[in-house]
Protein backbone atom coordinates (compact mmCIF):
# COMPACT_ATOMS: atom_id res chain seq x y z
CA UNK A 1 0.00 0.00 0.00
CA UNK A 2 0.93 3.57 -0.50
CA UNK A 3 0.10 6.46 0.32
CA UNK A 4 -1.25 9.26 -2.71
CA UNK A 5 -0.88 12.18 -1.69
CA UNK A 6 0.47 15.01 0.87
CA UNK A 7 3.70 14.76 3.02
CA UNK A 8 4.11 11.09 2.44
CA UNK A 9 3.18 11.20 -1.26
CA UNK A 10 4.30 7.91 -2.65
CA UNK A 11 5.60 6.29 0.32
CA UNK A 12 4.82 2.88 1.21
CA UNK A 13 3.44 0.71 4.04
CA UNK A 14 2.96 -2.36 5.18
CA UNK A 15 -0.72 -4.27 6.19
CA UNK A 16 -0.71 -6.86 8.79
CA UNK A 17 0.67 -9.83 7.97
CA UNK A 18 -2.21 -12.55 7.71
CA UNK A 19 -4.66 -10.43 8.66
CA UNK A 20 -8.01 -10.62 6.74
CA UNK A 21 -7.84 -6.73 6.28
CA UNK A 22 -9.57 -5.43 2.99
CA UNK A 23 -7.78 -2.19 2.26
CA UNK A 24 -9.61 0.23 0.84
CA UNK A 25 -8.29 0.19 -3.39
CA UNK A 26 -6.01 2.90 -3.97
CA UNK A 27 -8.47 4.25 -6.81
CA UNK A 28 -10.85 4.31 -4.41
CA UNK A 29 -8.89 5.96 -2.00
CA UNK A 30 -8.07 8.46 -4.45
CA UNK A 31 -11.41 9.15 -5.64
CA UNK A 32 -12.34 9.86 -1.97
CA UNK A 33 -10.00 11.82 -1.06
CA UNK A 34 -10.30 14.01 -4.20
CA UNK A 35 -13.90 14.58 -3.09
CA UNK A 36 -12.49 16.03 0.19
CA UNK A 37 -9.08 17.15 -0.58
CA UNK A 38 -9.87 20.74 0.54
CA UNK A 39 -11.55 20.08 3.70
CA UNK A 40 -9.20 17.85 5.04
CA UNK A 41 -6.27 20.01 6.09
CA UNK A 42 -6.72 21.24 9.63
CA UNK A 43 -9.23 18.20 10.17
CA UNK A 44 -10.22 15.91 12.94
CA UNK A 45 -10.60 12.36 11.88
CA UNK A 46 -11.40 8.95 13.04
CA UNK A 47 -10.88 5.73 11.12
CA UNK A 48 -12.81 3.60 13.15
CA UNK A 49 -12.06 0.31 11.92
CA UNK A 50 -8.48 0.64 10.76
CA UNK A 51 -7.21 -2.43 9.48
CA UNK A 52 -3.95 -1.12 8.24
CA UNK A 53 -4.45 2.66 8.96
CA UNK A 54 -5.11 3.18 5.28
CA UNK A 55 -7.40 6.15 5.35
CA UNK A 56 -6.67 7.55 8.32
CA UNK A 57 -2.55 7.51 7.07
CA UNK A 58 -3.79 9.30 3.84
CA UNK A 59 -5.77 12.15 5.80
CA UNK A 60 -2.68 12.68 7.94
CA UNK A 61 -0.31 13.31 4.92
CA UNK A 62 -2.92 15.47 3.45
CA UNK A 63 -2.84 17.95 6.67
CA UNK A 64 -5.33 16.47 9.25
CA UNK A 65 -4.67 18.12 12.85
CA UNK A 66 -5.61 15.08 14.31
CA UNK A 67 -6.39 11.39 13.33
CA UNK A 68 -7.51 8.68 15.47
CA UNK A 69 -7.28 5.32 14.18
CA UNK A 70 -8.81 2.74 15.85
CA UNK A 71 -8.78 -1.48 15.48
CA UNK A 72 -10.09 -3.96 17.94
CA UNK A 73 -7.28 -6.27 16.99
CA UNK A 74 -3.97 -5.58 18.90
CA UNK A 75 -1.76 -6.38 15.23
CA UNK A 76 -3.46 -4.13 13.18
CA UNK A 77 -3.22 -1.23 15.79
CA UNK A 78 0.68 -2.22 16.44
CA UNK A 79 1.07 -2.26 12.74
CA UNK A 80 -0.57 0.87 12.63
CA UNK A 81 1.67 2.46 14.57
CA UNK A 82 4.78 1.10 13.27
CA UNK A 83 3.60 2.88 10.15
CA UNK A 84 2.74 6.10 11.42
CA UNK A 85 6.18 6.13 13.12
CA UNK A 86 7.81 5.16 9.55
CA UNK A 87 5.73 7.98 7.60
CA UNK A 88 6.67 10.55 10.26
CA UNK A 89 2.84 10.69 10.67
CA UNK A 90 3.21 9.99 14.53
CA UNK A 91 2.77 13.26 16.17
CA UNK A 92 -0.57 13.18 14.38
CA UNK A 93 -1.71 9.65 14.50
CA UNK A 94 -3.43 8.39 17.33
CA UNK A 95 -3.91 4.41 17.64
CA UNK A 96 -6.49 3.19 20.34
CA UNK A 97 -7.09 -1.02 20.19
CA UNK A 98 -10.63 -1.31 21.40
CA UNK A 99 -14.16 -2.31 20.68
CA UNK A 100 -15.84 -0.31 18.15
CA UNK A 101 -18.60 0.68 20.52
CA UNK A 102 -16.49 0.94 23.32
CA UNK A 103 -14.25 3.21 21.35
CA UNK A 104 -16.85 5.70 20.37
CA UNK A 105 -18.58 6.39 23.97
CA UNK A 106 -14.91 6.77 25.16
CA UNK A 107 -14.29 9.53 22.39
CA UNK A 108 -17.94 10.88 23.21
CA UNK A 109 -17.33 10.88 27.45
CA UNK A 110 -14.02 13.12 26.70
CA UNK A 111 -15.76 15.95 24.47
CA UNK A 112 -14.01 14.69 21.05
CA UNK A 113 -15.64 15.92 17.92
CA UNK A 114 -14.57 14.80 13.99
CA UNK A 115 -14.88 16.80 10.79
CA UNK A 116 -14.72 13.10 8.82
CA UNK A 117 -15.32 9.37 10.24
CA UNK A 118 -14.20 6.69 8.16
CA UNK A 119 -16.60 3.54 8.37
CA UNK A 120 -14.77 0.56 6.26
CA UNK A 121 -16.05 -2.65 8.58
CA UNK A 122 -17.06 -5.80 6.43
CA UNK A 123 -19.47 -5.42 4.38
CA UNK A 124 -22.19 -7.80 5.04
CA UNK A 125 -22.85 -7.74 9.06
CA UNK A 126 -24.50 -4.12 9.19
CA UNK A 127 -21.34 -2.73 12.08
CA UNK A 128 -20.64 0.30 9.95
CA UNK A 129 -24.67 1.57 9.94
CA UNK A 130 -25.02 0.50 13.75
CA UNK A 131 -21.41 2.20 14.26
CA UNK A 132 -22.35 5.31 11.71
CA UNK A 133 -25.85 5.59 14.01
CA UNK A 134 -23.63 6.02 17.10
CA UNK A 135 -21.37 8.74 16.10
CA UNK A 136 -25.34 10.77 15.46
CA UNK A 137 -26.64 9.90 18.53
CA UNK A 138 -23.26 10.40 20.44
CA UNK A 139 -22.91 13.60 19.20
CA UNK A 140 -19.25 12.95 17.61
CA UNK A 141 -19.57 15.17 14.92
CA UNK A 142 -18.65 18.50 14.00
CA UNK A 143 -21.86 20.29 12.29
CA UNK A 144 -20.51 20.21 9.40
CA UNK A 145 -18.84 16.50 9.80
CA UNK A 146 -19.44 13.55 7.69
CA UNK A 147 -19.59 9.95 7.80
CA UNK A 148 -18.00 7.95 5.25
CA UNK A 149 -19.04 4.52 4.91
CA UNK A 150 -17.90 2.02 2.49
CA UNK A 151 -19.78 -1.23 1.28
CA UNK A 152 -20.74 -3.55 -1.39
CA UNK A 153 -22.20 -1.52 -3.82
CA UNK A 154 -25.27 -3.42 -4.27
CA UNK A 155 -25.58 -3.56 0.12
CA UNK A 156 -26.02 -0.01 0.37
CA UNK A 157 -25.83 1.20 4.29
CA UNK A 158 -29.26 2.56 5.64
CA UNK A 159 -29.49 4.18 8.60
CA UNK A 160 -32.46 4.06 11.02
CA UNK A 161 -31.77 7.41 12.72
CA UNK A 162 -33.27 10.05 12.08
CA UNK A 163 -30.12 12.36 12.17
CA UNK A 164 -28.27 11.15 9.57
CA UNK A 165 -29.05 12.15 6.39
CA UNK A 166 -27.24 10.70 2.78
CA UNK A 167 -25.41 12.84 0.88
CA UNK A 168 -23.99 11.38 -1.42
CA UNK A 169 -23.58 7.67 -2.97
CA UNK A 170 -20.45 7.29 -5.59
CA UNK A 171 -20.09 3.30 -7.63
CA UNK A 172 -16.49 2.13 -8.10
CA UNK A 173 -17.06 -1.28 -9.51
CA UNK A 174 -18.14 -3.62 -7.19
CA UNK A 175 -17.73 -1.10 -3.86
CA UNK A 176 -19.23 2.13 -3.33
CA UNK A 177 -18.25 5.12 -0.80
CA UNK A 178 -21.77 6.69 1.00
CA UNK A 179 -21.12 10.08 2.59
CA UNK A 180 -23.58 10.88 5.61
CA UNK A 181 -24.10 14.26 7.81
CA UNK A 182 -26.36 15.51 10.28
CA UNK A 183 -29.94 15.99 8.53
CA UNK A 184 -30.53 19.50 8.31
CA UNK A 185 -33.15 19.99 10.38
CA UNK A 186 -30.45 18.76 13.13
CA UNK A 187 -28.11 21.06 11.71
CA UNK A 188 -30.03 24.29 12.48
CA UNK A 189 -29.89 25.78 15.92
């Protein structure tokens, strides 16, 4: 894996070593990120289910403040760190090893907010729509934050909650990238 663009442009990285991670495709990757290349410098992130840290790496070299990547196994996360450290991402990256749910009250009982979650949990079990309905009801967002989930593109996410609303919905072959933020009548004071 590599990383596209920013401070690391071009550098490489390593996955876990038998793990049964499913990177996100580095055309997908770049087709994301060139959705959101201008929002993400001076960003808050969290890449929730981080496998090898490959989104949350690529928001850090494109000028995130902060990015909190998170796995529930303790490889990935030690991987994870072993790459921020080679990137010189460190001072930016933060790895926690925990539960998804566990992870996200944390974040939400010490005041953290994100401009962008990343959601990339297998597709077919529904975690990323019961995580993505969390992060509304917990209040991790920014008002202006989104969710990004990605999933089969013929299992798109839906979300029970009423304050989530879909933005967007982008195809790239057989995956596809949903972008969610709060529904505007939550946005509105």
């Amino acid at each position: 894996m590599r990383i596209i663009a920013g401070i690391a442009r071009g550098r490489r990285f390593d996955a876990p070593k038998g793990m049964d991670t499913r990177p996100t495709l580095d055309h997908v990757k770049e087709a994301l990120f060139g959705m959101l290349q201008f929002d993400i410098p001076g960003s808050r992130v969290l890449d929730l289910f981080s496998g090898s840290g490959n989104l949350g790496l690529e928001a850090a070299s494109r000028g995130a403040d902060k990015v909190v990547c998170n796995d529930y196994n303790r490889d990935c996360a030690e991987q994870i760190r072993q790459n921020a450290k080679l990137l010189k991402l460190d001072s930016v990256v933060q790895v926690l090893c925990k539960d998804y749910a566990v992870c996200l009250g944390d974040l939400a009982r010490t005041g953290e907010r994100f401009d962008f979650v990343f959601l990339d949990a297998p597709y077919q079990d529904g975690t990323a729509q019961a995580a993505a309905e969390r992060i509304f009801s917990l209040g991790l967002l920014f008002e202006t934050g989104r969710v990004i989930i990605e999933h089969a593109g013929k299992l798109p996410p839906v979300l029970a909650s009423p304050l989530a609303e879909l933005k967007q919905t982008r195809r790239y072959g057989s995956c596809a990238v949903s972008i969610f933020q709060r529904a505007e009548s939550e946005a509105r004071p």
